[in-house]
Protein backbone atom coordinates (compact mmCIF):
# COMPACT_ATOMS: atom_id res chain seq x y z
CA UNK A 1 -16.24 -9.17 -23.81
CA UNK A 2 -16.95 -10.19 -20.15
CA UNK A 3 -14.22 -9.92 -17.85
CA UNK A 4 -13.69 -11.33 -14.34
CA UNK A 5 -11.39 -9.11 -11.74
CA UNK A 6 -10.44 -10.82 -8.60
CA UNK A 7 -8.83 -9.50 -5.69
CA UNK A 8 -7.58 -13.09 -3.97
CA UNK A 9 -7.72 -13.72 -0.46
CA UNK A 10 -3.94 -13.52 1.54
CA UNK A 11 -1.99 -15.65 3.73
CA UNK A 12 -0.28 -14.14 6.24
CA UNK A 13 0.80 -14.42 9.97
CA UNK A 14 -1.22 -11.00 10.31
CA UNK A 15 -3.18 -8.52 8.21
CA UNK A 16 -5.37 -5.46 8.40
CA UNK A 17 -6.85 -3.43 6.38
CA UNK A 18 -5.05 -0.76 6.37
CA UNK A 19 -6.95 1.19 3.66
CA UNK A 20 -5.70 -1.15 1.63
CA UNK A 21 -7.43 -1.71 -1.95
CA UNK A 22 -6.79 -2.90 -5.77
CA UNK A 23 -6.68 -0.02 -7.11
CA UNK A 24 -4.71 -0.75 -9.88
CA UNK A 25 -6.70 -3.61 -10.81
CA UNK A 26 -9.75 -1.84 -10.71
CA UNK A 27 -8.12 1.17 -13.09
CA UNK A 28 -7.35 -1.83 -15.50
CA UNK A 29 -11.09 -2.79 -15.48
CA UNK A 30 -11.91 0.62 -16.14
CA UNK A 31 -10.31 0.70 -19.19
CA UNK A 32 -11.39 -2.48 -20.33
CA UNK A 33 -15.06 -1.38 -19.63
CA UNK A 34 -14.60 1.92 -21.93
CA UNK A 35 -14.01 -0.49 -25.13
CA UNK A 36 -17.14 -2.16 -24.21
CA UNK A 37 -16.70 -4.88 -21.67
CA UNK A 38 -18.85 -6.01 -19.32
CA UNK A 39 -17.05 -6.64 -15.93
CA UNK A 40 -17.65 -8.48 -12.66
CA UNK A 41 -15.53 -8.64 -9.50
CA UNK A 42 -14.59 -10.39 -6.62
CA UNK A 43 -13.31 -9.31 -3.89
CA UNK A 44 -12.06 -12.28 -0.95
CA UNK A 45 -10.42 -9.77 0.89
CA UNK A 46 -13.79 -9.41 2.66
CA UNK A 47 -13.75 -7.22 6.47
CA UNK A 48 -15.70 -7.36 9.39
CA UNK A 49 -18.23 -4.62 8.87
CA UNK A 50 -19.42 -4.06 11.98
CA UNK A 51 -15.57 -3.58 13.25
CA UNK A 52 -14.98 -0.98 10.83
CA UNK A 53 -13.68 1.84 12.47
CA UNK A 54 -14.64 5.24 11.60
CA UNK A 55 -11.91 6.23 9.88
CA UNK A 56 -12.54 3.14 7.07
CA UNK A 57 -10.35 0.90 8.20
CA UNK A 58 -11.81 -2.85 8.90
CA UNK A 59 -10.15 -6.23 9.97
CA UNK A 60 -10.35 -8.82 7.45
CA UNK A 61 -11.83 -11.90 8.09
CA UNK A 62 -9.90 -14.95 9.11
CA UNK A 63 -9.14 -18.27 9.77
CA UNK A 64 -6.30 -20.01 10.96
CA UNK A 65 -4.61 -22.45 7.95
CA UNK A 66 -1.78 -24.65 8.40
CA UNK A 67 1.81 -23.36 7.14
CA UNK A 68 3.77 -23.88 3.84
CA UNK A 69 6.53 -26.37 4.04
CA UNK A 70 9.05 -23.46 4.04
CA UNK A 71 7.33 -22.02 7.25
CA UNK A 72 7.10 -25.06 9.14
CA UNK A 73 9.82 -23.73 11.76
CA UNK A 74 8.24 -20.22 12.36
CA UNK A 75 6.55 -20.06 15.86
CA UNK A 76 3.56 -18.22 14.93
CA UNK A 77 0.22 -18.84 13.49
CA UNK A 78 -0.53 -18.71 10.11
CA UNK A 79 -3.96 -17.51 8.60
CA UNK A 80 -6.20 -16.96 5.36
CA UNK A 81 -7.64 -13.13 5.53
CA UNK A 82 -10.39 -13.15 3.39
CA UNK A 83 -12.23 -15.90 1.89
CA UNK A 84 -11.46 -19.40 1.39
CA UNK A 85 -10.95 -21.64 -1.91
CA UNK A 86 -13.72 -23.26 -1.36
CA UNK A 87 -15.91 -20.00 -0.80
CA UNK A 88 -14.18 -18.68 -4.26
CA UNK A 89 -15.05 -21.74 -6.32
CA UNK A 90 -18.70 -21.52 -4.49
CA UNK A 91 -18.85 -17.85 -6.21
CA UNK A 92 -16.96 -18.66 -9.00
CA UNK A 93 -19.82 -21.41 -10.04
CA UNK A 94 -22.54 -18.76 -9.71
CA UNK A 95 -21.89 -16.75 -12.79
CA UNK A 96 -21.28 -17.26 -16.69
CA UNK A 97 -17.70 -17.99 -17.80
CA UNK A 98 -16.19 -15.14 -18.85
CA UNK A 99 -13.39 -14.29 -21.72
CA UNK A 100 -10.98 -12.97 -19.78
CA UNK A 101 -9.82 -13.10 -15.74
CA UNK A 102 -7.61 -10.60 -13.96
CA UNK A 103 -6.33 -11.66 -10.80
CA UNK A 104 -3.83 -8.49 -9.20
CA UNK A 105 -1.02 -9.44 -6.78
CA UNK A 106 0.05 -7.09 -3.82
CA UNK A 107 3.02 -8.17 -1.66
CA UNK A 108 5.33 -10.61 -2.92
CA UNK A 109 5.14 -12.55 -0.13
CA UNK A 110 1.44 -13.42 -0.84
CA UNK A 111 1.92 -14.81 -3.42
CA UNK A 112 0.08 -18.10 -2.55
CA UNK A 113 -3.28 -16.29 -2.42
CA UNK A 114 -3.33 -15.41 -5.95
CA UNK A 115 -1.88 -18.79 -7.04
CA UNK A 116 -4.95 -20.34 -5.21
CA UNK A 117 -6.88 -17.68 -7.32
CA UNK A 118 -5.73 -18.20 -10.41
CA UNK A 119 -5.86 -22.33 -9.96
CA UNK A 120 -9.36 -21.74 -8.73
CA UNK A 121 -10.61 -19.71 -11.56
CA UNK A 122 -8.85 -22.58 -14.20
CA UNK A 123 -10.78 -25.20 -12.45
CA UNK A 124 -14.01 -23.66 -13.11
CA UNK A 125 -13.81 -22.13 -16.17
CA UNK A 126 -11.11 -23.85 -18.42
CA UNK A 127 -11.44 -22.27 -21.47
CA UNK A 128 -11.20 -18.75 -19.97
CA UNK A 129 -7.97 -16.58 -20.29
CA UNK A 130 -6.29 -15.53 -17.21
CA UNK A 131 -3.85 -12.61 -16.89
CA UNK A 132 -2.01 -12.02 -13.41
CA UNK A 133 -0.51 -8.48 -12.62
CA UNK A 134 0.66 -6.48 -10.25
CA UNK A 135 3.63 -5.87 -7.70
CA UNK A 136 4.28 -10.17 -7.19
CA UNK A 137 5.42 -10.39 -11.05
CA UNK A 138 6.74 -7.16 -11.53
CA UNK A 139 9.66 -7.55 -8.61
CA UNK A 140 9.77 -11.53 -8.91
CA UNK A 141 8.97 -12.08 -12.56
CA UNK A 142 11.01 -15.76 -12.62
CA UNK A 143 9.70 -16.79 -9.68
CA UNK A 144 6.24 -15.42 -10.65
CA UNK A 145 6.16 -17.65 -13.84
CA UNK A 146 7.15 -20.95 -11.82
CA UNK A 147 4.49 -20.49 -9.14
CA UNK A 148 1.37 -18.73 -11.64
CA UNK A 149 1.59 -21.41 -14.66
CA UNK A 150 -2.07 -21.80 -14.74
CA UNK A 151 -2.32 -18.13 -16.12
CA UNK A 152 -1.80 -17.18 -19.63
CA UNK A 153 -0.39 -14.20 -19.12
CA UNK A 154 1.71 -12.97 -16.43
CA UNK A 155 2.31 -8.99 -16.66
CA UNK A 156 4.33 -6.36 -15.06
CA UNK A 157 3.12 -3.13 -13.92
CA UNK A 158 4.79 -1.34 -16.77
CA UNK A 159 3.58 -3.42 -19.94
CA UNK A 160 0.39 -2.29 -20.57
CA UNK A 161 0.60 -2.53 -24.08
CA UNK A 162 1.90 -6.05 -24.10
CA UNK A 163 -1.11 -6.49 -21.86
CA UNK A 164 -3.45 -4.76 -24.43
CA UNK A 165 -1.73 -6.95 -27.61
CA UNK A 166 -2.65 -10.10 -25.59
CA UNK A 167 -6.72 -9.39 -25.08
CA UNK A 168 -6.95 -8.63 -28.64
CA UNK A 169 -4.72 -11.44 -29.88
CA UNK A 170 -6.89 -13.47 -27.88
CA UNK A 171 -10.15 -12.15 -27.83
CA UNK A 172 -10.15 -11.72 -31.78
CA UNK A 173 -11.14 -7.56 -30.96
CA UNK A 174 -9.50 -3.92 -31.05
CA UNK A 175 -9.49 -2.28 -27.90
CA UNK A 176 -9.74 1.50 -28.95
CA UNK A 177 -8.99 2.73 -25.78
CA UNK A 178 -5.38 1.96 -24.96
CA UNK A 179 -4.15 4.19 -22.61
CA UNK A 180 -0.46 4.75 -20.75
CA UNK A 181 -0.37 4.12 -16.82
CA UNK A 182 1.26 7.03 -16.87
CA UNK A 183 -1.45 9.33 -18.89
CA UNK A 184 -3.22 9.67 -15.43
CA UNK A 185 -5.15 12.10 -16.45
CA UNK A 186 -6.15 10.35 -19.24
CA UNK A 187 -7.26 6.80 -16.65
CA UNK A 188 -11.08 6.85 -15.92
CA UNK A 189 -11.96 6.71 -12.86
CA UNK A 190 -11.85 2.65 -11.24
CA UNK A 191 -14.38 1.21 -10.94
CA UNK A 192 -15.46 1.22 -7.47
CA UNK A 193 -19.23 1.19 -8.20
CA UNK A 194 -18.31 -2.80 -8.40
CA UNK A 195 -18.56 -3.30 -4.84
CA UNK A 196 -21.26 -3.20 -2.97
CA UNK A 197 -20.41 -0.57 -0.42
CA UNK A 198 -17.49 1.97 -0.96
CA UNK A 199 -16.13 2.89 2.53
CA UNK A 200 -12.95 4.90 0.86
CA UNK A 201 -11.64 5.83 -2.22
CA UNK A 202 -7.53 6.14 -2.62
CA UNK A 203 -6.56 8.91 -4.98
CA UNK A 204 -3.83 7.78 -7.00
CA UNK A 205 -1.81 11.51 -7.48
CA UNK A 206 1.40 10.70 -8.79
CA UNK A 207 4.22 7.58 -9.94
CA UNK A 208 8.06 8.15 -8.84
CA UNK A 209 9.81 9.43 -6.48
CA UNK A 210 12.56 12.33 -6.02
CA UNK A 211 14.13 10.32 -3.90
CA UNK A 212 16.20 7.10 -3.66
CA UNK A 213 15.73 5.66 -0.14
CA UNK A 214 17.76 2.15 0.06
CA UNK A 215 15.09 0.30 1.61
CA UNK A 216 11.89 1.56 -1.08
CA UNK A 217 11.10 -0.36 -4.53
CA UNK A 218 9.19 2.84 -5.98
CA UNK A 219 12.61 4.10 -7.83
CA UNK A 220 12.80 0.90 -9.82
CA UNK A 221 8.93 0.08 -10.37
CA UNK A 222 8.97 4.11 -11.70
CA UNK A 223 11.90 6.03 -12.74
CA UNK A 224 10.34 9.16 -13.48
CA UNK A 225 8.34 10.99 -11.74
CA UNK A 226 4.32 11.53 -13.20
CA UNK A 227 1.96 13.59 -11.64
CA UNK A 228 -1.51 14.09 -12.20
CA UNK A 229 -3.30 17.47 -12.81
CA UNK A 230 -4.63 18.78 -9.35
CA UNK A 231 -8.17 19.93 -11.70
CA UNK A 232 -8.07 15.90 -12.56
CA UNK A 233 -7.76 14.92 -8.96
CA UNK A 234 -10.70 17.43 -7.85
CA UNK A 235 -13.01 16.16 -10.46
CA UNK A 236 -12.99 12.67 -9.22
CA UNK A 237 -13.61 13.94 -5.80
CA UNK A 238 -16.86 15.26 -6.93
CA UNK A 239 -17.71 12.36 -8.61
CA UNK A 240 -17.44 9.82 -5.93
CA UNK A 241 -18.96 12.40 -3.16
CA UNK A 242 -21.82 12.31 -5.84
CA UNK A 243 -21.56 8.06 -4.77
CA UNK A 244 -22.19 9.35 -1.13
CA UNK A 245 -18.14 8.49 -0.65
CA UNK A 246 -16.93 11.27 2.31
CA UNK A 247 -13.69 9.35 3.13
CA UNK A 248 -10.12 9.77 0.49
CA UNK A 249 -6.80 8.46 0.68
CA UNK A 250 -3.33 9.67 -0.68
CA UNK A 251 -1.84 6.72 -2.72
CA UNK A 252 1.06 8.82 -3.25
CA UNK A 253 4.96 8.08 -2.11
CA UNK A 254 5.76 11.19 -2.90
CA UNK A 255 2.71 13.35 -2.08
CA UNK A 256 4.82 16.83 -1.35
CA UNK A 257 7.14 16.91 -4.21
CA UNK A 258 6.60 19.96 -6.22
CA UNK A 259 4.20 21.81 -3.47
CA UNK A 260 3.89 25.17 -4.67
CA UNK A 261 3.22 24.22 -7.92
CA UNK A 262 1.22 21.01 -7.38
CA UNK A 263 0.43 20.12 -3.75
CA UNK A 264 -0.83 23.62 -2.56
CA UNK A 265 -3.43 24.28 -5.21
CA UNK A 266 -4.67 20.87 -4.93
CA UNK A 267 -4.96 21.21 -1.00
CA UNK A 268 -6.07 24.36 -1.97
CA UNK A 269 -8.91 23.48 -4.52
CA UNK A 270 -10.02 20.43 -1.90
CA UNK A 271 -10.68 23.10 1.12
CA UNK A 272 -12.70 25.53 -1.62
CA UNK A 273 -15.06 22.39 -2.30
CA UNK A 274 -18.53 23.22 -0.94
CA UNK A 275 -18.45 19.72 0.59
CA UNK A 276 -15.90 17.88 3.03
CA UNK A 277 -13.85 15.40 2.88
CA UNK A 278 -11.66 13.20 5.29
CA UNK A 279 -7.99 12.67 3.69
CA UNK A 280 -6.09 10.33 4.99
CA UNK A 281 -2.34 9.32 3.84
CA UNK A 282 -1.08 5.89 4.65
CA UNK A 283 2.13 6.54 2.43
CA UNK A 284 4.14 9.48 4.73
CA UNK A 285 5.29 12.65 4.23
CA UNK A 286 8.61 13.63 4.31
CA UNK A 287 8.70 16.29 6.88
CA UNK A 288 11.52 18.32 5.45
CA UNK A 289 8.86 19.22 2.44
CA UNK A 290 6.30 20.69 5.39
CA UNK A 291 6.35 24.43 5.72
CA UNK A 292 3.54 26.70 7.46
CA UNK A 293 1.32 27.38 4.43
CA UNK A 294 1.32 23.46 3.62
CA UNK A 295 0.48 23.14 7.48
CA UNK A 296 -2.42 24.98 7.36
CA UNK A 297 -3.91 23.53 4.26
CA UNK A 298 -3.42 20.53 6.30
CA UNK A 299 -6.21 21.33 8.79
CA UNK A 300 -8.30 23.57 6.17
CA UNK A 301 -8.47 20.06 3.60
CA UNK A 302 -9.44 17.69 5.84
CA UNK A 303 -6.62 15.47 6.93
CA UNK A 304 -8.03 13.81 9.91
CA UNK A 305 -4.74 12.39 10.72
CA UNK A 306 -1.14 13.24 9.47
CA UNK A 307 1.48 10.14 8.94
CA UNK A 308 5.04 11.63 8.52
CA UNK A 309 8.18 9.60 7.42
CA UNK A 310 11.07 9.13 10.18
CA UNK A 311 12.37 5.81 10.02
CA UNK A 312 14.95 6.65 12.39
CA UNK A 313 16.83 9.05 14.85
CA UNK A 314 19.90 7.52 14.32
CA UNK A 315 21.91 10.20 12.23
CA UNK A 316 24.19 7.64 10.39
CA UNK A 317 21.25 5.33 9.70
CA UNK A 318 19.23 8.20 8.53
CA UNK A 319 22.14 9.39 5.83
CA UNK A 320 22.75 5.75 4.69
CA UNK A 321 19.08 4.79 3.72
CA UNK A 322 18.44 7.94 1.90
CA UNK A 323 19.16 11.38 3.37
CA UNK A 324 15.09 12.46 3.69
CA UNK A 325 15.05 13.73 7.01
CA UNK A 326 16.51 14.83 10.27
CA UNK A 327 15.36 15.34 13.88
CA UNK A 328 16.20 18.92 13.48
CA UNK A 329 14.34 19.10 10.46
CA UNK A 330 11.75 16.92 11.57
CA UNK A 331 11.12 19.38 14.86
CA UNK A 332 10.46 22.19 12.91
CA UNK A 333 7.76 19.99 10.78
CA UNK A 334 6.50 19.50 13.97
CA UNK A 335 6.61 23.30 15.15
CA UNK A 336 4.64 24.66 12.31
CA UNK A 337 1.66 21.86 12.62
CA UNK A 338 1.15 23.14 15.79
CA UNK A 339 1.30 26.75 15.18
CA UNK A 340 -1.06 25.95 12.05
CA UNK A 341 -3.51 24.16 15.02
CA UNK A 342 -3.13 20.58 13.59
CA UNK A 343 -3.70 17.99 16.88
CA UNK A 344 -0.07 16.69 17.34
CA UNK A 345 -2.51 13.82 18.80
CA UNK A 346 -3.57 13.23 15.51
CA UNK A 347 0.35 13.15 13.93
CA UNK A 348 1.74 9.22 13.60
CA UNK A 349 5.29 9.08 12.71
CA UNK A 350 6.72 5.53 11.20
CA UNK A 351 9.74 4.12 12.39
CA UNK A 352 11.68 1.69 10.80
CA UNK A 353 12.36 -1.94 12.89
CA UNK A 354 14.28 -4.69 11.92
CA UNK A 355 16.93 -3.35 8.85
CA UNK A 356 20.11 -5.31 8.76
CA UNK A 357 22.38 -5.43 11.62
CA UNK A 358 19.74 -2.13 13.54
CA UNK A 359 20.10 -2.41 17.27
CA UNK A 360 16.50 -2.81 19.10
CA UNK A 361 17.81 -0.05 21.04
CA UNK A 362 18.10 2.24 18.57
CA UNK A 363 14.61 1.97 17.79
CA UNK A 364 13.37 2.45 21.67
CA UNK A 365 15.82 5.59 21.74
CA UNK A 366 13.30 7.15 18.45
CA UNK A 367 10.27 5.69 20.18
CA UNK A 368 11.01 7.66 23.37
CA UNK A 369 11.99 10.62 21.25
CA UNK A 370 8.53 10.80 20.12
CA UNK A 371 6.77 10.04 22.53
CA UNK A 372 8.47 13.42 24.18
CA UNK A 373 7.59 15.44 21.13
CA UNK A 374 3.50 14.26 21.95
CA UNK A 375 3.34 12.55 18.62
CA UNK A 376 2.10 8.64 18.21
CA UNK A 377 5.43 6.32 17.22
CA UNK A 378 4.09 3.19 14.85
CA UNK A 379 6.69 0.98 13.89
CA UNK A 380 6.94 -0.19 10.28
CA UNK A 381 8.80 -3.51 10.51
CA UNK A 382 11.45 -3.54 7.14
CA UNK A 383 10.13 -5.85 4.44
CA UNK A 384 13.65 -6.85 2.16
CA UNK A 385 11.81 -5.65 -1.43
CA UNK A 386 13.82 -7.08 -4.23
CA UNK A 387 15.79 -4.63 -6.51
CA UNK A 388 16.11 -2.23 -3.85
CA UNK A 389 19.66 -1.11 -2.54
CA UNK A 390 19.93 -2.27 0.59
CA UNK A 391 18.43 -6.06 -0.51
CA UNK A 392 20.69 -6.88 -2.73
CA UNK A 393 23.56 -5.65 -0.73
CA UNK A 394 22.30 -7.37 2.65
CA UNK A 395 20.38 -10.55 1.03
CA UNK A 396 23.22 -13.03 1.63
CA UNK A 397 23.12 -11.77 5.52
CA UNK A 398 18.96 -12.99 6.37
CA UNK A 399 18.68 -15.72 8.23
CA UNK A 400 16.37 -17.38 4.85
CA UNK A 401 17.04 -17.51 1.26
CA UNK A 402 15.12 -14.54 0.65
CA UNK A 403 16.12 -14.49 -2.99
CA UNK A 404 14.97 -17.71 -2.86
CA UNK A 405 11.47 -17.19 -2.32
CA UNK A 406 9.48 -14.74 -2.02
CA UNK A 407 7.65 -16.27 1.66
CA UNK A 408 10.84 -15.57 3.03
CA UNK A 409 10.73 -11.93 2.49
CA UNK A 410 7.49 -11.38 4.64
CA UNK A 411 8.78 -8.64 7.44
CA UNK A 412 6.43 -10.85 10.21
CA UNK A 413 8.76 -12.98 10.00
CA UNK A 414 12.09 -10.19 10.97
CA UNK A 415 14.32 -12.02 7.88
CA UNK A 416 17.15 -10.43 9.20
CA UNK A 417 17.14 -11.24 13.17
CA UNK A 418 20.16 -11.38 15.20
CA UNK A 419 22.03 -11.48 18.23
CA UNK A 420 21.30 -7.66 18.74
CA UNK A 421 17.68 -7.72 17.57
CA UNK A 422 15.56 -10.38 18.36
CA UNK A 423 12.25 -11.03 18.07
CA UNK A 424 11.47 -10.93 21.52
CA UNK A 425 12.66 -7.54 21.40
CA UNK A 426 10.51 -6.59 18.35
CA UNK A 427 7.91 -8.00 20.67
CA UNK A 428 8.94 -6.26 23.74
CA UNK A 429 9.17 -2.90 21.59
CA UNK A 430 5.55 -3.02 20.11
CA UNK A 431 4.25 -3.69 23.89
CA UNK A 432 6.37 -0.81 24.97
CA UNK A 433 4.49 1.40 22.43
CA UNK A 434 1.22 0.18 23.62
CA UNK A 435 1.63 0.43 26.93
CA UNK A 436 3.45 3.92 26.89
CA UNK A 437 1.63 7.17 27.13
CA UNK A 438 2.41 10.35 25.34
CA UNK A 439 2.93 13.31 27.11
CA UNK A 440 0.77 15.94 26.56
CA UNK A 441 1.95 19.12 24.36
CA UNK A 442 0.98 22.82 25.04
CA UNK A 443 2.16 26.04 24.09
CA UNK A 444 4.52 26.14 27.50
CA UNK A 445 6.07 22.81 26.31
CA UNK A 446 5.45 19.10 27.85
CA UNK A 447 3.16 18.22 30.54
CA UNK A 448 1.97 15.40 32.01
């Protein structure tokens, strides 16, 4: 069985990568490899190497493309990150056609990337099967079938057995290895020794969440909450530091739940390793989980950086997306990383920008809050996710048919704009940040 995985290119107004990877994509040719398949993979999100930074991170390669029809009106520039059709079907020409393709899908707003991917891949090898999965058809299944009809199979994140039926349906074999997504434990390790260089490897810990935050997809794409075995998570550790890998990130959105029992003796087991690592945790804490033993396990694991979750200062804001945190609360987070010794330098704190009918000053009010505190601010602008809470109560209020289609629920483009939050003061806000700098924190308070 020889089986293609490709990672398509994405087109965007603006992209980074942000350690960013298809990981789940890679897991699924993991288990295809363990029942005896031989796998290649292409990756067209490619970076700029010698950008990288030295924390992993990398911008992608670019080029500027001219927009859909349904962004025609949208005074920005539009761009390919990664590599072009043409440069696919090039690569796609140089190797044997295999039985089956797997192209993944990330945001539903890119879409067109792994429609160009999947057309691509039918062009050059027709009699191929081609399965699409990932977060596109999983939150957009209809509109995933109307835009992917050159793939066989189009699968959501939770059907792996449908997805298993289908290869050996097709493929006239038995896979014997047919694991749950949610039997982590049980998921080898993906397969990362694909690519040529491995600057990072995410550490997928746990599905669910405990909590229900109006704005966040995770509650629907996982009701229940799976966590994997802090001996499993160690053990793959070791085996990519064998791989020469030194740098680890946290896939997990809900990294602290269960700390004592779970978090702590991992963080625990990961500072006991005669080796170190660099952790670093795109998806934030919740700061209300952070006490002073979790603090210090911090600084002893190697977290080079800490993201916490905010989203706002606002307290009416903060109650009606979810509850999570408070400034009080959030203070005290901060109070105990710096008794622990962990840089508040090194501490970035996401806040939310552009939710339905926000004021741009509310968001300058939390940006000035933090900046007082002598922690970094870095605005997430709000991306309208389909079966979350707050989309399908403010949908009918964007300024596009974000039901419609799924371009229209790109958070470049600030889908739900007004009067009282522009984009020139989105604009205005992110230079702000830039050009502000944070005081500087010591024992006796703020300097500087």
């Amino acid at each position: 069985m020889k089986v293609l995985l490709i990672n398509p290119s994405i087109y965007d107004f603006a992209a980074y990568s942000f350690w960013s990877s298809p990981l789940g994509l890679l897991y699924v040719g993991s288990i295809l490899r363990k029942n005896g398949a031989d796998l290649r993979f292409i990756d067209c999100m490619r970076v700029i190497e010698a950008k990288r930074k030295a924390d992993g991170r990398a911008p992608f390669v670019k080029e500027r493309v001219a927009k859909p029809d349904a962004l025609k009106g949208v005074r920005r520039h539009y761009r390919r990150y990664g590599i072009s059709r043409e440069a696919l079907t090039r690569e796609l020409s140089c190797i044997d056609e295999p039985d089956l393709v797997l192209v993944t899908s990330i945001m539903t707003y890119w879409y067109p990337g792994t429609k160009e991917a999947v057309e691509a891949a039918r062009e050059i090898f027709p009699g191929s099967r081609i399965v699409v999965g990932g977060i596109y058809p999983s939150l957009c299944e209809e509109e995933a079938k109307r835009h992917l009809q050159k793939a066989d199979l189009i699968v959501k994140h939770n059907e792996a057995e449908r997805f298993y039926r289908f290869v050996e349906d097709a493929l006239s074999t038995t896979l014997a290895f047919r694991p749950s997504i949610y039997d982590l434990d049980a998921l080898p390790y993906p397969c990362y020794d694909l690519c040529d260089e491995i600057p990072f490897v995410p550490l997928l810990t746990s599905f669910g969440c405990m909590y229900r935050c109006t704005y966040c997809a995770t509650p629907y794409m996982h009701p229940s909450i799976v966590r994997r075995s802090p001996s499993s998570v160690l053990e793959e550790i070791k085996h990519w530091h064998g791989h020469e890998v030194k740098r680890f990130v946290i896939y997990d959105d809900n990294f602290l739940y269960e700390k004592e029992r779970y978090v702590k003796p991992l963080l625990r087991g990961i500072a006991e390793l005669p080796f170190r690592i660099d952790i670093y945790n795109p998806n934030a804490v919740n700061a209300a989980l952070i006490d002073e033993d979790l603090a210090e396990l911090f600084c002893e694991s190697g977290f080079q950086e800490l993201r916490i979750g905010l989203e706002t200062t606002d307290p009416d804001t903060q109650r009606s997306t979810g509850g999570k945190v408070s400034t009080k609360v959030f203070e005290k987070a901060l109070a105990v990383l710096t008794h622990a010794g962990f840089d508040l330098g090194n501490v970035s704190v996401y806040i939310l920008a552009g939710l339905p009918f926000q004021k741009w000053e509310t968001v300058k009010e939390a940006i000035d809050y933090l900046f007082a505190l002598g922690v970094r601010p870095y605005i997430a602008e709000y991306t309208p996710i389909p079966h979350t809470e707050m989309f399908e109560r403010y949908c009918r209020h964007a300024r596009y048919p974000i039901k419609e289609d799924a371009l229209y629920q790109n958070n470049a483009l600030l889908p739900f704009a007004w009067e009282g939050f522009t984009e020139n003061d989105l604009l205005y806000l992110k230079r702000y940040v830039k050009g502000k700098r944070a005081p500087v924190r010591s024992e006796g308070g703020l300097t500087g």
